[in-house]
C-alpha atoms as a PDB file:
ATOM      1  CA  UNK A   1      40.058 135.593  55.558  1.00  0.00           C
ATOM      2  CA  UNK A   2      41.814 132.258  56.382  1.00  0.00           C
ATOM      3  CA  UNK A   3      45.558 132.559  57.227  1.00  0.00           C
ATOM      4  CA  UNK A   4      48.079 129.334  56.379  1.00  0.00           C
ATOM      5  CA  UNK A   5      51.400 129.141  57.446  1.00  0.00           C
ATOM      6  CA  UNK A   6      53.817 126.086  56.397  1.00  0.00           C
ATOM      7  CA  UNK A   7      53.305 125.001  53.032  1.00  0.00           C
ATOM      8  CA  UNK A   8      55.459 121.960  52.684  1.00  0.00           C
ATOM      9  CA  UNK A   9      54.386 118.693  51.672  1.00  0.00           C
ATOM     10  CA  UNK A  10      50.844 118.664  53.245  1.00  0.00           C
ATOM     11  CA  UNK A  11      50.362 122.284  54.288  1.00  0.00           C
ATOM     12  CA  UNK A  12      50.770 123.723  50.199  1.00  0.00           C
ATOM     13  CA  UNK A  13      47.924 121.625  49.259  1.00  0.00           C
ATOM     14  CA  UNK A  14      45.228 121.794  51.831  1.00  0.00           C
ATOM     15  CA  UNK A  15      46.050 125.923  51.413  1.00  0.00           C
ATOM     16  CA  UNK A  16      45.500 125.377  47.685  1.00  0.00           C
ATOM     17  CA  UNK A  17      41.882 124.170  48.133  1.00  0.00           C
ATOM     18  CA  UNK A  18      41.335 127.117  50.315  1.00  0.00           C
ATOM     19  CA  UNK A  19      41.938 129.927  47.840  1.00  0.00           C
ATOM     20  CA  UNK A  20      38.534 130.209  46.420  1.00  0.00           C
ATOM     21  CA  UNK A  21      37.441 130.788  50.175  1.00  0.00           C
ATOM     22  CA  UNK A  22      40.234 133.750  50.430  1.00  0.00           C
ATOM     23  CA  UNK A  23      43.774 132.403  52.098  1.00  0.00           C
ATOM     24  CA  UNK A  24      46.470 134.498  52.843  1.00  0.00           C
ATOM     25  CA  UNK A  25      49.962 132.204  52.639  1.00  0.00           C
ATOM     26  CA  UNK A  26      53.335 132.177  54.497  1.00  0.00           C
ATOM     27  CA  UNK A  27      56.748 129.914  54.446  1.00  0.00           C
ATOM     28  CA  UNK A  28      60.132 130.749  54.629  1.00  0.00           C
ATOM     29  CA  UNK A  29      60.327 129.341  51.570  1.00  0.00           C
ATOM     30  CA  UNK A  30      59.572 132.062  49.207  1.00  0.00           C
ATOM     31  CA  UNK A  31      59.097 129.924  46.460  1.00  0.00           C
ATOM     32  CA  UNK A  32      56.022 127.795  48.008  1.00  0.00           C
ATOM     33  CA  UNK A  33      54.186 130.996  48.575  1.00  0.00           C
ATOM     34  CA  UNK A  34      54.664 132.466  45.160  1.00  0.00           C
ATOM     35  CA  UNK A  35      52.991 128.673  44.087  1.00  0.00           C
ATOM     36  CA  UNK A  36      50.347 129.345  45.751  1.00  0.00           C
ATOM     37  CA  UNK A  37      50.078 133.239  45.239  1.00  0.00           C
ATOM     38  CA  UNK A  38      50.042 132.117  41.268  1.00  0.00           C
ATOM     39  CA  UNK A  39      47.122 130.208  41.991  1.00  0.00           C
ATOM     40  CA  UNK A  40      45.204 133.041  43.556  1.00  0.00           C
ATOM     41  CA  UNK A  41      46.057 133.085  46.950  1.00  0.00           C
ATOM     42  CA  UNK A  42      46.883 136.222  48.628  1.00  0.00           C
ATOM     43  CA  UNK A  43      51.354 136.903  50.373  1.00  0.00           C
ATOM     44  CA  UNK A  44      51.748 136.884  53.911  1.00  0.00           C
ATOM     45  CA  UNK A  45      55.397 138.483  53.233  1.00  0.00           C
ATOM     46  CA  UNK A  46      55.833 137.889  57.757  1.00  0.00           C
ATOM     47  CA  UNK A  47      53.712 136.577  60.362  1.00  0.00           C
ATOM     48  CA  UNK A  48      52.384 140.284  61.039  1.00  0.00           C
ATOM     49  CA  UNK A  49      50.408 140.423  58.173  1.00  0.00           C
ATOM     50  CA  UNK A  50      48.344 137.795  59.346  1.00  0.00           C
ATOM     51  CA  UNK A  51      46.977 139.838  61.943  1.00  0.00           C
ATOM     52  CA  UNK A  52      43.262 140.234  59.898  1.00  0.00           C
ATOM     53  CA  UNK A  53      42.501 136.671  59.547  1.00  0.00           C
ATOM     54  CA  UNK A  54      39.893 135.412  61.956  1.00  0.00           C
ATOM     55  CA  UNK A  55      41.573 131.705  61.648  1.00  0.00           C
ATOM     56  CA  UNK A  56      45.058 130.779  61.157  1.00  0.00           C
ATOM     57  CA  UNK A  57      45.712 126.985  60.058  1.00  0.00           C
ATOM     58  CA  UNK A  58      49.340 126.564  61.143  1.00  0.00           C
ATOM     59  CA  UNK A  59      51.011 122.886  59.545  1.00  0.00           C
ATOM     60  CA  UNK A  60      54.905 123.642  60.402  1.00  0.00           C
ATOM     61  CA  UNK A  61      57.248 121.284  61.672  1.00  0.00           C
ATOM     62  CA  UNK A  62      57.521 120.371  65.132  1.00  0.00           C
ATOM     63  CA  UNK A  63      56.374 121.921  68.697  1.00  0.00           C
ATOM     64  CA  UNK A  64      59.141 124.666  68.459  1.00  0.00           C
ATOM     65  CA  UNK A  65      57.544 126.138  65.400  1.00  0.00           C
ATOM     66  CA  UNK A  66      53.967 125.818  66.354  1.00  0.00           C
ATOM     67  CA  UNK A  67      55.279 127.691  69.599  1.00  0.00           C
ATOM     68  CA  UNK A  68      57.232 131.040  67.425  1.00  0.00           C
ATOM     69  CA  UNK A  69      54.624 131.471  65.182  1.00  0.00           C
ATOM     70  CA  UNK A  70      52.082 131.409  68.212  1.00  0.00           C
ATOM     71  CA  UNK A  71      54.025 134.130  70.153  1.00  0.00           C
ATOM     72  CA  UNK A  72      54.147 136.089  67.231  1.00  0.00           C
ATOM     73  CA  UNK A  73      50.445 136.040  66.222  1.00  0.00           C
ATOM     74  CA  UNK A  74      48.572 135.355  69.649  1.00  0.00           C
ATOM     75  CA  UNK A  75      49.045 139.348  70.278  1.00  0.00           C
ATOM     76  CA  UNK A  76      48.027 140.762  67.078  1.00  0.00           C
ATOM     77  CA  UNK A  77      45.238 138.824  66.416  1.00  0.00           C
ATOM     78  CA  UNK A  78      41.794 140.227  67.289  1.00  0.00           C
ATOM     79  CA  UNK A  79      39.582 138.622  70.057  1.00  0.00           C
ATOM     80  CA  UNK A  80      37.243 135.842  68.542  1.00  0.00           C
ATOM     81  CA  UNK A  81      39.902 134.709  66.258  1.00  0.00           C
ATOM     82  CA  UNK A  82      41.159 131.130  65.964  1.00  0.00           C
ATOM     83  CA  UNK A  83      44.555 129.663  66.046  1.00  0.00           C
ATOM     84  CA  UNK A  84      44.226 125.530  64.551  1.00  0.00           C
ATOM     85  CA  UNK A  85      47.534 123.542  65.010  1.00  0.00           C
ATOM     86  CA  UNK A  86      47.430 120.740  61.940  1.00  0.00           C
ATOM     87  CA  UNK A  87      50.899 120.039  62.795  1.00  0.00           C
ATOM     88  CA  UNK A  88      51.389 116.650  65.003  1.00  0.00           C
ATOM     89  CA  UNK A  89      52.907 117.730  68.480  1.00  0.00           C
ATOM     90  CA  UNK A  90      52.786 116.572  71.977  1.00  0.00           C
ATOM     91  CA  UNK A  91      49.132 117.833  73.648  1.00  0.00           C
ATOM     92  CA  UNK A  92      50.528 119.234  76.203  1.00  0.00           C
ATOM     93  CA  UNK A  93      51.834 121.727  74.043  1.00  0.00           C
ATOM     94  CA  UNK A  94      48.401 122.660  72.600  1.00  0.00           C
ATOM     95  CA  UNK A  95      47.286 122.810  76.078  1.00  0.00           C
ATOM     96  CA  UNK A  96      49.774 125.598  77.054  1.00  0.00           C
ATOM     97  CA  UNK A  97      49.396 127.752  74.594  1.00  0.00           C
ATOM     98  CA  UNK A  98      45.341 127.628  74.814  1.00  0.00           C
ATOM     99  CA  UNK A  99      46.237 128.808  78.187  1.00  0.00           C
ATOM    100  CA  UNK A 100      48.234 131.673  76.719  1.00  0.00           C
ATOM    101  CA  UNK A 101      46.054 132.267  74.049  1.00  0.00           C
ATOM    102  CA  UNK A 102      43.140 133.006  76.584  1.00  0.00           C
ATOM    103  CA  UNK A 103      43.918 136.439  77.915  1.00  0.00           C
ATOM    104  CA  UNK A 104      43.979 137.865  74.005  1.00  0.00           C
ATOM    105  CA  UNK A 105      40.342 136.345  73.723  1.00  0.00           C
ATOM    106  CA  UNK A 106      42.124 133.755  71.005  1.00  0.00           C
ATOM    107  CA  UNK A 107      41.227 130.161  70.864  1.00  0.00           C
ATOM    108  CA  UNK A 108      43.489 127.588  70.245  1.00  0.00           C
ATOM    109  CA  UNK A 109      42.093 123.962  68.535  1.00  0.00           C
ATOM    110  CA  UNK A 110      44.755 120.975  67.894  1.00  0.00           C
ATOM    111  CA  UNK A 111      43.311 119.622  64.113  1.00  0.00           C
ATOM    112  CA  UNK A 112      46.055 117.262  63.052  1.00  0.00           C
ATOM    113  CA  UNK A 113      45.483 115.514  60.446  1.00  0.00           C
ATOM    114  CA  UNK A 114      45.378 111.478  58.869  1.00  0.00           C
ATOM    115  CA  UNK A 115      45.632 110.512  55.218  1.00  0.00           C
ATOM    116  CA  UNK A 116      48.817 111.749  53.734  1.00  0.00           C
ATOM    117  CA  UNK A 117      50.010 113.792  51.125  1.00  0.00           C
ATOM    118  CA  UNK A 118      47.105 111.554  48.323  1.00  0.00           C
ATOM    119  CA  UNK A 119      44.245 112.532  50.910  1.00  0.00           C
ATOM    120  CA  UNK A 120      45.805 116.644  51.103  1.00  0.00           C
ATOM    121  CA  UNK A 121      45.721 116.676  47.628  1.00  0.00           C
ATOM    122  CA  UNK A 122      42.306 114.869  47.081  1.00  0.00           C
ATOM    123  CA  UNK A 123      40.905 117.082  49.599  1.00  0.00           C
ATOM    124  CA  UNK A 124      40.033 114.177  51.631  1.00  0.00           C
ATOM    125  CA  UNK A 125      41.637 114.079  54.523  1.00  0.00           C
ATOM    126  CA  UNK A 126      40.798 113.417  58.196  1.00  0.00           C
ATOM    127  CA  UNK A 127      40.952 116.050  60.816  1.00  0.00           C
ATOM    128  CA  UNK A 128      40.738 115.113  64.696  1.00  0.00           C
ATOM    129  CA  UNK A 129      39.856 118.704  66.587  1.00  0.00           C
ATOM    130  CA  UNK A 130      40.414 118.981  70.040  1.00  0.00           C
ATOM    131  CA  UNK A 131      38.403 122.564  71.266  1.00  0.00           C
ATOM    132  CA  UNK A 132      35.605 124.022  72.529  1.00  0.00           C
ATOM    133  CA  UNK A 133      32.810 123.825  70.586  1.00  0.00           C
ATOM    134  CA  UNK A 134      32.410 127.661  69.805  1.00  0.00           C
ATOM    135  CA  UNK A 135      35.895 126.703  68.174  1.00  0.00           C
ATOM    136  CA  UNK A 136      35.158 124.008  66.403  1.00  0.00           C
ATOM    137  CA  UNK A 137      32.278 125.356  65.036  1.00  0.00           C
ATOM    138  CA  UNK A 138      34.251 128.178  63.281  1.00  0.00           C
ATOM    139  CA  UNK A 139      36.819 125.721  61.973  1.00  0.00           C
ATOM    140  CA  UNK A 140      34.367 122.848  60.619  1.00  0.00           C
ATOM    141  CA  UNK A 141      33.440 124.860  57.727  1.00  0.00           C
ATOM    142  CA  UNK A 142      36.421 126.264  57.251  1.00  0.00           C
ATOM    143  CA  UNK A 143      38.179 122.616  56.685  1.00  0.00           C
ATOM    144  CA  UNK A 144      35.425 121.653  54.533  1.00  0.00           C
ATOM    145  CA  UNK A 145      37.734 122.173  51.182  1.00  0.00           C
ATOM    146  CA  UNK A 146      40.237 119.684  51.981  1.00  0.00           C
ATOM    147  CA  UNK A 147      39.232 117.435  54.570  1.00  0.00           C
ATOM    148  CA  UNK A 148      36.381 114.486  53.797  1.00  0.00           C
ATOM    149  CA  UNK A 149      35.670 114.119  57.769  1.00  0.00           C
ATOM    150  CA  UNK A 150      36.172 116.445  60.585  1.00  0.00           C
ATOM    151  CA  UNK A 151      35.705 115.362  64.195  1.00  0.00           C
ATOM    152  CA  UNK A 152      35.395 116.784  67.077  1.00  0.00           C
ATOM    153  CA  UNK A 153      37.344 114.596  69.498  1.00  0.00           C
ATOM    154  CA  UNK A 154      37.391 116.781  72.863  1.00  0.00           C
ATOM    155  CA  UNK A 155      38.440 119.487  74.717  1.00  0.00           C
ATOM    156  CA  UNK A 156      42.041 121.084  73.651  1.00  0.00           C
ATOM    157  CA  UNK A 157      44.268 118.231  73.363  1.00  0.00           C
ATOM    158  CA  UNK A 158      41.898 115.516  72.745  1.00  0.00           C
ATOM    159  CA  UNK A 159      42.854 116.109  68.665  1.00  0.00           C
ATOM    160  CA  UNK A 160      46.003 115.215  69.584  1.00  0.00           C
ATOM    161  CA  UNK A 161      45.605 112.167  71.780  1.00  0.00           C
ATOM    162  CA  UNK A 162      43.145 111.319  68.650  1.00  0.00           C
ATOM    163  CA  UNK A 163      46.286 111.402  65.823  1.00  0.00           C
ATOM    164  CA  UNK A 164      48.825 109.787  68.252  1.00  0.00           C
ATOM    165  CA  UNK A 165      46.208 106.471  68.812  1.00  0.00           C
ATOM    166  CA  UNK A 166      45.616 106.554  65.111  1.00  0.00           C
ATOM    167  CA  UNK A 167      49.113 106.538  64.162  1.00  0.00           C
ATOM    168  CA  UNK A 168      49.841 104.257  66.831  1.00  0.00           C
ATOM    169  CA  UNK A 169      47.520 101.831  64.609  1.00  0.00           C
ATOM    170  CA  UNK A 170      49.379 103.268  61.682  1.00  0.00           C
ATOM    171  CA  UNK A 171      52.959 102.358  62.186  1.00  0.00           C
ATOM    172  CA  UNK A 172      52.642  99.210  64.063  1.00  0.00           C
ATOM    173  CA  UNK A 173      50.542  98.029  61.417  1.00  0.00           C
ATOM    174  CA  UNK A 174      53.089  98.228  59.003  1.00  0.00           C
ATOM    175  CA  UNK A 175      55.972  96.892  61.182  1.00  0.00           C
ATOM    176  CA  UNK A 176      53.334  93.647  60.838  1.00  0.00           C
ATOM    177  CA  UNK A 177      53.136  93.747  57.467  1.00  0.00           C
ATOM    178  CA  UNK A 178      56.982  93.394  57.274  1.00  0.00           C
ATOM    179  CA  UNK A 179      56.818  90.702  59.721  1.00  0.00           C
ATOM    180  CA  UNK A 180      54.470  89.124  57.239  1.00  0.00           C
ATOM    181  CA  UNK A 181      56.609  89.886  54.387  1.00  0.00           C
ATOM    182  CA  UNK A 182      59.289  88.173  56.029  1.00  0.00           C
ATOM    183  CA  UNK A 183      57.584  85.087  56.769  1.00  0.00           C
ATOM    184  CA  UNK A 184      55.566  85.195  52.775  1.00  0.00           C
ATOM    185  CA  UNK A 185      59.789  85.169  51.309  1.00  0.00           C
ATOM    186  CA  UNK A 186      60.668  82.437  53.574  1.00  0.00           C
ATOM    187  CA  UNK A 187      57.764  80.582  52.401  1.00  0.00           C
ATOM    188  CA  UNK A 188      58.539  81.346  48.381  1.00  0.00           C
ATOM    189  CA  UNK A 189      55.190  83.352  47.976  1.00  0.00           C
ATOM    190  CA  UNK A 190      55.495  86.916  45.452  1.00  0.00           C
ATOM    191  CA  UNK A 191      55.397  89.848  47.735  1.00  0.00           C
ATOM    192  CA  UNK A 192      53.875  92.017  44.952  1.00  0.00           C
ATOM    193  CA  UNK A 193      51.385  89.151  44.241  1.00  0.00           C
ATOM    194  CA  UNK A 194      50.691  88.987  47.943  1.00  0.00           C
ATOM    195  CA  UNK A 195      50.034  92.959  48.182  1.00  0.00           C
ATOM    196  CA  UNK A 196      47.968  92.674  45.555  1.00  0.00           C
ATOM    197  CA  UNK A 197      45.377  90.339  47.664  1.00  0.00           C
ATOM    198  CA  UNK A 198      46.155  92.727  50.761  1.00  0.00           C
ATOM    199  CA  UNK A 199      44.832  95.746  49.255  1.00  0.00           C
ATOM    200  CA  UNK A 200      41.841  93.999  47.863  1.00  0.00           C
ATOM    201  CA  UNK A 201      40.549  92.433  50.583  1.00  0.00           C
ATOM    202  CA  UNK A 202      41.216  95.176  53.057  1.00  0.00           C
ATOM    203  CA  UNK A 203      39.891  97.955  50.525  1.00  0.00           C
ATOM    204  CA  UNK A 204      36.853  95.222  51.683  1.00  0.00           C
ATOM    205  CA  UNK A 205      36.697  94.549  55.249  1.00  0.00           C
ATOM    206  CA  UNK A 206      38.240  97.952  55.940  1.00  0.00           C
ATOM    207  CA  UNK A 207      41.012  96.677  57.496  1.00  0.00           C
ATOM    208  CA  UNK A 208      41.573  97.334  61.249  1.00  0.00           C
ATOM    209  CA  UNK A 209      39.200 100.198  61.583  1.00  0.00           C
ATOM    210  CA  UNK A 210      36.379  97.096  60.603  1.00  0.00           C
ATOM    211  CA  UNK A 211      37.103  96.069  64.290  1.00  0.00           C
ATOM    212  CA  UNK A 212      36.681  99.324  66.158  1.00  0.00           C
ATOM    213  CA  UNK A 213      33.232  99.171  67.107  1.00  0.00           C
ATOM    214  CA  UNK A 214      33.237  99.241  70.895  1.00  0.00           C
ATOM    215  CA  UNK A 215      33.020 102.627  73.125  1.00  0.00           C
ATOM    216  CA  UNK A 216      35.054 101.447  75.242  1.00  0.00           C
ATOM    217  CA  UNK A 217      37.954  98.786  75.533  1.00  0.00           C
ATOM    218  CA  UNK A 218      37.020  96.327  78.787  1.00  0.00           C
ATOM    219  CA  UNK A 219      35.710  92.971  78.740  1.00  0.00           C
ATOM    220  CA  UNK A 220      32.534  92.876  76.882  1.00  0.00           C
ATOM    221  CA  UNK A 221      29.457  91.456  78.660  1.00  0.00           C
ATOM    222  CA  UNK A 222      27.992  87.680  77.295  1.00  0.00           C
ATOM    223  CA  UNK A 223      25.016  89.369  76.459  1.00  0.00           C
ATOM    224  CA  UNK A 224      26.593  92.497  74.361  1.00  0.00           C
ATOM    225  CA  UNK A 225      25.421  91.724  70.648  1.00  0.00           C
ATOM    226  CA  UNK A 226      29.339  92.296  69.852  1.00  0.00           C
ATOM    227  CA  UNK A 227      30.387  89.447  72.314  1.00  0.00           C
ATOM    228  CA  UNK A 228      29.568  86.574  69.699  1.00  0.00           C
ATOM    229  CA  UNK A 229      30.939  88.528  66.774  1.00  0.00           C
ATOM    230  CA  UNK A 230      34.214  89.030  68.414  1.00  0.00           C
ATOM    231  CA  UNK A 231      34.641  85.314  69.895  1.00  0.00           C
ATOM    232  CA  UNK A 232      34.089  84.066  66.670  1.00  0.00           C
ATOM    233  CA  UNK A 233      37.457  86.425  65.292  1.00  0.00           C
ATOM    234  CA  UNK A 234      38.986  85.247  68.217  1.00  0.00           C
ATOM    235  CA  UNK A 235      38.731  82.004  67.361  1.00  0.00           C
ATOM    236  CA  UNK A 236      39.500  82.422  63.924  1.00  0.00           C
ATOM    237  CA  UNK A 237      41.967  84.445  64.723  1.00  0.00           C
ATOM    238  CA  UNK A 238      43.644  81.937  67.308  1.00  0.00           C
ATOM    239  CA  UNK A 239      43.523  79.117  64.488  1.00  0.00           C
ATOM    240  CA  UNK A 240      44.768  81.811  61.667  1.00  0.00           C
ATOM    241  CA  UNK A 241      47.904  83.005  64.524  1.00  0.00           C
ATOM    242  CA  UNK A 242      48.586  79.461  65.665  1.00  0.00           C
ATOM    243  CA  UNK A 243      49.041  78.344  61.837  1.00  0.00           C
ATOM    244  CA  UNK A 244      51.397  81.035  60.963  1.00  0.00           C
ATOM    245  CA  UNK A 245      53.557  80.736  63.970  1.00  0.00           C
ATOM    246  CA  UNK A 246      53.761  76.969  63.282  1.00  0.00           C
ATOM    247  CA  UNK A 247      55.040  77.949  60.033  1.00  0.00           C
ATOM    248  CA  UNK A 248      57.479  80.443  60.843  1.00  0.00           C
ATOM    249  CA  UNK A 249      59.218  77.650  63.098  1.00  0.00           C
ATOM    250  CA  UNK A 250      59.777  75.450  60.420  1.00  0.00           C
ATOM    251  CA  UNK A 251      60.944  78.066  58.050  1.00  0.00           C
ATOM    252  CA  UNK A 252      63.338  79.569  61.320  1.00  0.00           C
ATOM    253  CA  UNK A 253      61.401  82.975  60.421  1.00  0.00           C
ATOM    254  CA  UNK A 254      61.513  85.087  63.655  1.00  0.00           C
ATOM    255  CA  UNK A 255      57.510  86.509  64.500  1.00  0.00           C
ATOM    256  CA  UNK A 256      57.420  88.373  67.557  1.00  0.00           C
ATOM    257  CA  UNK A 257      54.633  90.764  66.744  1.00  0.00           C
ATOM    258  CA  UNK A 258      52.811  87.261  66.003  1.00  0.00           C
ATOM    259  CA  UNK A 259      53.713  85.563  68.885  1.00  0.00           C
ATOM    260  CA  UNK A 260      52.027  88.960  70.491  1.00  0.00           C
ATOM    261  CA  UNK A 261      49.130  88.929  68.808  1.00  0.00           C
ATOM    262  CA  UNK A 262      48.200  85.165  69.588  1.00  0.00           C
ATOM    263  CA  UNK A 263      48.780  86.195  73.387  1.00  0.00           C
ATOM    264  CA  UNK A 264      46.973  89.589  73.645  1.00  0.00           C
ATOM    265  CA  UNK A 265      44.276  89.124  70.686  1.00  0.00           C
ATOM    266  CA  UNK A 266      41.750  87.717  73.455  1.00  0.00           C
ATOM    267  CA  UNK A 267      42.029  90.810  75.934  1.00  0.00           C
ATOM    268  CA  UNK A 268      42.253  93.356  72.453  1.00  0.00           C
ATOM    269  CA  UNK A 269      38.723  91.829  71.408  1.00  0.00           C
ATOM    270  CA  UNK A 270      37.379  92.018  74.708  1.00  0.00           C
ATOM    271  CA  UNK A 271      35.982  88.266  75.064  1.00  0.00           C
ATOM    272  CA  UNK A 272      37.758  85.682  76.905  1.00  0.00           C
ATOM    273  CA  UNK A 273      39.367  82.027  75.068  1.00  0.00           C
ATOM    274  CA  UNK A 274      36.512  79.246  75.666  1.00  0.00           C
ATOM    275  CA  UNK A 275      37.985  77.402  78.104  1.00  0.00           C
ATOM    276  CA  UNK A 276      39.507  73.332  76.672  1.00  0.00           C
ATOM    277  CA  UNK A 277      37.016  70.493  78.878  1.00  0.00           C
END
């Protein structure tokens, strides 16, 4: 028996794709359990009556929740069993309570998650474990029903570290793409047209994950059969920078993330600018 607890926005639908494996539910919301109870899932009424399930998927709200629902559970639940945290929290938190979690004989995994409420619903989403293998082991097949890829990333907190990098990506990606937006108005071009081209040619290339090749982020060497690949997007990339800035100062469009980019591109690709005779 799998045990869920948090079923708001993300948490009620990756439970929903577990009920023909056999979930029991809980919330403080007693309407989001009886959803789920309707559609064959099994009431946790408290946190106690959890105590048979051999895994517990926990997607509540911050580090403070993961942390009462832990303390509640990491005593009645029976040695072997598995606590995953899908919620996004700092790693050190995961961390502690593995170390609390030890003298029951209960493993803890961080599993948070990428690819939004579409992706819980799809049963596609990503999940980035950080455990020991024994763990992850009893938790891959258990995600199976609503995740499309599950990695293990690590030791306990390396899921973490893992969700925090890829949001990282997430977020300042789209602080660009208002940066672009900005300098698109200025410039007269449709912003819905101009989406419209972004989402094509990225549902393409991939969009920055198409970049994310190396193992490891120094200087590559002449001879790594990446090097050429990546000097050639650098110097596209300087040419394709340099044009846009130029732009922006003649429309008086401010581009800071830009004006970043065209400085740090060389050292974020890993190859060096060919130096001007």
């Amino acid at each position: 028996m799998i045990g869920f607890v948090g079923l708001g926005q993300m948490g009620a639908p990756m439970a929903g794709h577990l009920v023909e494996r056999g979930v029991i539910v809980h919330d403080v919301r007693p309407e989001a359990v009886r959803e789920l109870v309707d559609k064959g899932a099994k009431a946790a009424r408290t946190l106690e009556d959890l105590a048979e399930a051999g895994l517990v998927e926990l997607m509540v709200r911050d580090d403070a929740q993961v942390r009462e629902v832990c303390a509640v559970l990491l005593p009645l639940l029976s040695p072997g069993s598995v606590i995953a945290i899908h919620s996004t929290i700092r790693a050190g938190t995961a961390v502690d309570l593995a170390a609390e979690a030890e003298p029951h004989g209960v493993e803890i995994v961080d599993a948070p998650v990428s690819g939004s409420f579409l992706g819980a619903h799809q049963g596609t989403l990503a999940a980035m474990v950080g455990g020991s293998e024994q763990a992850f082991a009893r938790c891959q097949e258990a995600f199976s029903p609503w995740a499309g890829l599950v990695v293990h990333m690590g030791p306990v907190g390396a899921g973490t570290h893992a969700k925090l990098a890829r949001n990282l990506l997430h977020f300042v990606a789209f602080t660009a793409a208002g940066e672009a937006q900005r300098l698109a108005e200025a410039a007269g071009v449709s912003l819905r047209r101009l989406a419209r081209v972004v989402r094509h040619s990225d549902a393409i290339t991939g969009g920055p994950g198409s970049i994310m090749l190396r193992s490891e982020t120094g200087p590559l060497s002449p001879d790594d059969p990446l090097h050429d690949v990546y000097a050639h997007v650098l110097a596209l990339g300087d040419k394709d920078l340099a044009l846009a800035l130029e732009l922006a100062g003649e429309l008086g469009v401010e581009t800071p993330l830009t004006a970043l980019a065209a400085d740090l591109l060389p050292e974020s690709l890993g190859v060096p600018r060919e130096r001007q005779a």
